[in-house]
Structure formats: C-alpha cells, structure tokens
Protein backbone atom coordinates (compact mmCIF):
# COMPACT_ATOMS: atom_id res chain seq x y z
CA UNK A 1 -0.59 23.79 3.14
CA UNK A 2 -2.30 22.74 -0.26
CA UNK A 3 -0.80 25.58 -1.86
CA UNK A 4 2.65 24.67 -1.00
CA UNK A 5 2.33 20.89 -1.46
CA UNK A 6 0.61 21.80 -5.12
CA UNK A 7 3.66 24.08 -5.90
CA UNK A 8 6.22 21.74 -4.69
CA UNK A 9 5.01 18.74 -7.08
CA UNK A 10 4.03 21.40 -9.58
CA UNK A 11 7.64 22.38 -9.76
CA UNK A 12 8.83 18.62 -9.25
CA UNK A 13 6.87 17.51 -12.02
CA UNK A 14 7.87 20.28 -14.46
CA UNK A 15 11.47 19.16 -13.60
CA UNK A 16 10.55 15.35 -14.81
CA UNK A 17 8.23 16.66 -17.87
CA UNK A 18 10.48 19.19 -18.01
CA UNK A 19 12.41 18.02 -21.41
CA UNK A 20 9.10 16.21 -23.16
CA UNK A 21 7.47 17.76 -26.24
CA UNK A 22 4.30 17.54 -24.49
CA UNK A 23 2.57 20.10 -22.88
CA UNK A 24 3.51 20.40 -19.16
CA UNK A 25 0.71 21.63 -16.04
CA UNK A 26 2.01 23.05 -13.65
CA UNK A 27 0.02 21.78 -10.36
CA UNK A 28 -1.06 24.82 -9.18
CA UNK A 29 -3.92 24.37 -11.48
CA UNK A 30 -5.62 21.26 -11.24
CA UNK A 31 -5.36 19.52 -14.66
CA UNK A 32 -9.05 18.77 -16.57
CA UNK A 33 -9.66 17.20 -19.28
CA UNK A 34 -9.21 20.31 -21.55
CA UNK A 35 -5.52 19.38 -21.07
CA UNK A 36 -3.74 17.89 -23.77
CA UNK A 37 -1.58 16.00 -22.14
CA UNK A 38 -1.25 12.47 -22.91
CA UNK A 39 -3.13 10.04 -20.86
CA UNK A 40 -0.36 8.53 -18.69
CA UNK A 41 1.28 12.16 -18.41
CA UNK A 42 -2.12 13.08 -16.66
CA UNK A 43 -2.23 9.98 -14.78
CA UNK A 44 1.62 10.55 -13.24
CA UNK A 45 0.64 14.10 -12.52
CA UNK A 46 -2.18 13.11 -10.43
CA UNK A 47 -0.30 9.91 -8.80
CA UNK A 48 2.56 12.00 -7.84
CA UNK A 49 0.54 15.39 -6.01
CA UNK A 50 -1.27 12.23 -4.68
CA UNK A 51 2.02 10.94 -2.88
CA UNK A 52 2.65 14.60 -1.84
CA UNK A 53 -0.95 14.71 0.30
CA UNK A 54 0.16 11.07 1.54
CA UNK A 55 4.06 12.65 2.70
CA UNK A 56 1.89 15.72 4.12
CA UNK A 57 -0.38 13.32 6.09
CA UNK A 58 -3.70 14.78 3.93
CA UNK A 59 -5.38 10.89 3.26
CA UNK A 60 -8.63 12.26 1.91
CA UNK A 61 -6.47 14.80 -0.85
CA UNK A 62 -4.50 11.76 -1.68
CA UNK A 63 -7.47 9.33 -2.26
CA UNK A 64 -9.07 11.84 -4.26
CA UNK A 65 -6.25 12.46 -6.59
CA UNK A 66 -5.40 8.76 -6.81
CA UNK A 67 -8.63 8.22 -8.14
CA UNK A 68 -8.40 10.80 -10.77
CA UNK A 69 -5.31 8.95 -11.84
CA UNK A 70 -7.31 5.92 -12.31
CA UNK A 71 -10.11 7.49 -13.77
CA UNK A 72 -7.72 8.91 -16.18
CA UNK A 73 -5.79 5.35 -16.79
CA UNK A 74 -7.84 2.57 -15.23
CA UNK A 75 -4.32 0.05 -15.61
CA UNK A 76 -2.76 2.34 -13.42
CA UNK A 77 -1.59 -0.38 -10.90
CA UNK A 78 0.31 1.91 -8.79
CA UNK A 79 -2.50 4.10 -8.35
CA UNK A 80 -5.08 1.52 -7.15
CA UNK A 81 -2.06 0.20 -4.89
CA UNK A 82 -1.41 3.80 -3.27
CA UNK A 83 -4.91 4.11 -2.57
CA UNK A 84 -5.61 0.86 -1.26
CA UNK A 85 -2.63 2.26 1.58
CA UNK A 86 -4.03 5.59 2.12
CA UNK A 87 -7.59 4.03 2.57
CA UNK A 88 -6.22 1.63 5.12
CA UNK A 89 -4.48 4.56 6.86
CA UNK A 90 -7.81 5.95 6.96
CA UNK A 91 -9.76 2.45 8.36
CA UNK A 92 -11.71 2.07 5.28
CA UNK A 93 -10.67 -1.79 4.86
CA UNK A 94 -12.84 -3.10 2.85
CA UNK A 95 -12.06 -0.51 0.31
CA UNK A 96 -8.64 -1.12 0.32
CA UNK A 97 -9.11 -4.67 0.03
CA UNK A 98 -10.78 -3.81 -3.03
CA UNK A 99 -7.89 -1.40 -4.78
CA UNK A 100 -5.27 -3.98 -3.48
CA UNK A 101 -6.90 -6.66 -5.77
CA UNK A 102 -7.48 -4.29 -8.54
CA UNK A 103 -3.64 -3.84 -8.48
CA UNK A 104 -2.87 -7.22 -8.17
CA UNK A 105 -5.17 -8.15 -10.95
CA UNK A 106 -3.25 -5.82 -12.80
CA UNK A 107 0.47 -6.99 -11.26
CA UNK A 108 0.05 -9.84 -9.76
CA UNK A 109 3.72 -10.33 -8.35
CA UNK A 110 3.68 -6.91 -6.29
CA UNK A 111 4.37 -8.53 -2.99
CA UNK A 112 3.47 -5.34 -0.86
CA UNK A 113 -0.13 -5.41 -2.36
CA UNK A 114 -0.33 -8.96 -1.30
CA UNK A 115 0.91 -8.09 2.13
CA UNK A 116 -0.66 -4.77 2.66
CA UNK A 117 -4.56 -6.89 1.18
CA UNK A 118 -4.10 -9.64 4.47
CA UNK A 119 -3.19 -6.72 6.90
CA UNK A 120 -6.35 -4.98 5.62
CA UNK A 121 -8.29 -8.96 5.67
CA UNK A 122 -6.27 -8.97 9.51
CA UNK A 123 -7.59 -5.69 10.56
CA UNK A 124 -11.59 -7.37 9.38
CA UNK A 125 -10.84 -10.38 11.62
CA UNK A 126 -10.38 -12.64 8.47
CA UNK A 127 -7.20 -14.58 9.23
CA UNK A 128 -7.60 -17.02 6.71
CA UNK A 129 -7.34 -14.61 3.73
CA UNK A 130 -4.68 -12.85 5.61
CA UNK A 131 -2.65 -16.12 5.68
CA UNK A 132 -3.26 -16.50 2.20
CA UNK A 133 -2.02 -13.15 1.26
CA UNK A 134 1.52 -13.33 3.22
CA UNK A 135 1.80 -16.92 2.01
CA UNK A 136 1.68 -15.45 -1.38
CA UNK A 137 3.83 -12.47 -0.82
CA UNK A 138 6.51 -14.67 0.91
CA UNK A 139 5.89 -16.84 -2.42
CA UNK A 140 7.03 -13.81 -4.04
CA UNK A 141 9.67 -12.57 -1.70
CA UNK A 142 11.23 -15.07 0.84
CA UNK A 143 12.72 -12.33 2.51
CA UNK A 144 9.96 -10.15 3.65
CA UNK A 145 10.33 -10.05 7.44
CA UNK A 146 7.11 -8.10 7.62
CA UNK A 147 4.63 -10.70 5.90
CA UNK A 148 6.40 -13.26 8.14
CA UNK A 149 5.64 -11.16 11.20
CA UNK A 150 2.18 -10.61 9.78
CA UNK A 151 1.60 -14.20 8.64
CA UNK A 152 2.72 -15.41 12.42
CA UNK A 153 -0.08 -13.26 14.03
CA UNK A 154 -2.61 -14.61 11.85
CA UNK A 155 -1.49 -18.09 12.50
CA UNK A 156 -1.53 -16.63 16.60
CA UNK A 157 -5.39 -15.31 15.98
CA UNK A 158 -6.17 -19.16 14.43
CA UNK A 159 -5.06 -20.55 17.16
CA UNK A 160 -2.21 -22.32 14.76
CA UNK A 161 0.68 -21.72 17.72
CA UNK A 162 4.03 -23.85 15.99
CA UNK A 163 3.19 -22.33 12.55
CA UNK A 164 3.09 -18.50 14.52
CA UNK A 165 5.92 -19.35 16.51
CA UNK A 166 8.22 -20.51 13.37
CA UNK A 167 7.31 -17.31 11.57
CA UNK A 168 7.97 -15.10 14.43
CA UNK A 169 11.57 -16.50 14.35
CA UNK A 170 12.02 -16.43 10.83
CA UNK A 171 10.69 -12.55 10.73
CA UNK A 172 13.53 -12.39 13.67
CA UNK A 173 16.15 -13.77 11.80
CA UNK A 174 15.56 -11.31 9.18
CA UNK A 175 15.83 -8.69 10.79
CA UNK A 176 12.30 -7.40 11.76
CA UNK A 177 12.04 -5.49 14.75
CA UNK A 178 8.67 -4.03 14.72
CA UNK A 179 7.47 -7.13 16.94
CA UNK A 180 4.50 -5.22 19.44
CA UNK A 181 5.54 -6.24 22.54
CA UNK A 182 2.41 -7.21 23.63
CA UNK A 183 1.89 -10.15 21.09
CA UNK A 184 5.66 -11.61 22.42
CA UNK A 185 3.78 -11.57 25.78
CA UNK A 186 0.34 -13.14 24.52
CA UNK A 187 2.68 -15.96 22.71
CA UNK A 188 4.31 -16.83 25.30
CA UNK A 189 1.94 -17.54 27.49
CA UNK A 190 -0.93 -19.29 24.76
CA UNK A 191 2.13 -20.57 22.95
CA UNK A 192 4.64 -22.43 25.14
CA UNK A 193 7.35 -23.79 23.39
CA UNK A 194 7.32 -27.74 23.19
C-alpha cells in the first residue's frame, strides 16, 4: 500500500513541480537533505504524501511525514495543523493541542484549528478552553454549524443549559446534522425548555 500511495503523490507532485526549474523527487524515494530542492518545495512534498497516508487511513505515516515538513520549514502552519488532526484521530490530545496552537500562533484566524484545539480540550474534559476555542472560531466564522454544535456540548458538560440549548438551535438552523442522538436525549431531559 506504501508503494502505491508513494507513487501516486510521486506522480501528483511531479505534475504540480512539473513546469519549475527546480529539481523535482519523485516520491518513490524519500527526499533527504542531499536534495536540492528549495526549502518549501521539500516541505510541500512531505505535506502532500502526508495527506495521502491521512486519505489511506495510515495516521502514524502521516504524522511522521508532517513532521518532516516542519522540520524542514518550522512556519509551515498547515503542517502543524494536519498533524494536530491526524494526532487527534489517533487519541494523542494533548499533542494535538499542542500543533493546533503552533498553527494558530502562526495563523491565528484559521477557524478549523480553533475548533479542531476545543474538540481536542473537549475530548481532555476541559470545557472551559473548549468554549473558548469555538467562541473564537465562531468569532472568525459565524457560520460554522460545527463549532456551534461543539460549543453547545461544552456549555451541556458545564452545566450552562440556555447557552447549550441556543447553540444547538443555531448549529440547526445552519444546517448541521451531525447532532449524536444521544446528547438530543441527555438535553432534553437535564435541559427542559423554560
């Protein structure tokens, strides 16, 4: 399976570098840093075979090649971003927490790092910072259904039952319909409408 993945973004990458004056690797060797590529160049290469392992379901291929595109360019938002997903995948939180704020300290108005850092804070029981994080990303986006979904079970796990309630129906307005059925159920019946 590595094979193929490694010639398929090999071949896609070729395509994109395809018409530079810089040297191009193809993937089926894993680029070093003998190659003379410049430093971004390197740093896409690994990003992208990095998002191939993450559309193949390999996490642990995909962490390790995000992290050679931020050793290779350590403002590589993106990368620390893509990681920060693949290591929540994995239930390695606290980690992601980490990459999440690396990429936010890099772009802070990337709404989907905000949101993705209070899932990981949600998943460690810390619904404060949670909050916090899909306040900010509904700061940046007032039409993310998902942080208001996200935001409302928070407010649900603090006990915070008009603030969960209004958020649930907001996520519903826009659209979201990934609502577990189970947390309708537990709101109902902690929550009853006034």
């Amino acid at each position: 399976m590595k094979k193929l993945i490694i010639g398929v973004v090999g071949i896609m990458v070729l395509i994109t570098l395809g018409c530079s004056t810089t040297k191009t690797v193809p993937l089926a060797q894993t680029p070093d840093s003998s190659d003379t590529l410049p430093i971004n160049e390197m740093a896409l290469l690994w990003f992208e075979r990095g998002n191939a392992y993450v559309q193949s379901g390999d996490y642990e291929d995909a962490v390790e090649d995000f992290t050679q595109a931020i050793t290779t360019d350590p403002n590589y938002a993106d990368a620390y971003y893509s990681r920060g997903r693949v290591l929540g995948r994995l239930g390695k939180h606290q980690q992601a927490i980490g990459d999440f704020t690396q990429a936010l300290s890099l772009n802070p108005k990337n709404a989907n790092a905000h949101a993705d850092r209070g899932a990981a804070y949600g998943s460690l029981g810390q619904h404060a910072l949670a909050i916090s994080d899909f306040t900010q990303a509904i700061t940046l986006n007032p039409n993310f259904a998902g942080a208001y979904y996200n935001r409302a079970v928070g407010y649900f796990a603090e006990k915070k039952c008009s603030e969960a309630q209004k958020d649930l129906r907001q996520a519903q307005d826009l659209g979201y319909q990934k609502i577990r059925p189970g947390f309708l159920d537990d709101l109902k019946k902690d929550c009853p409408e006034n």
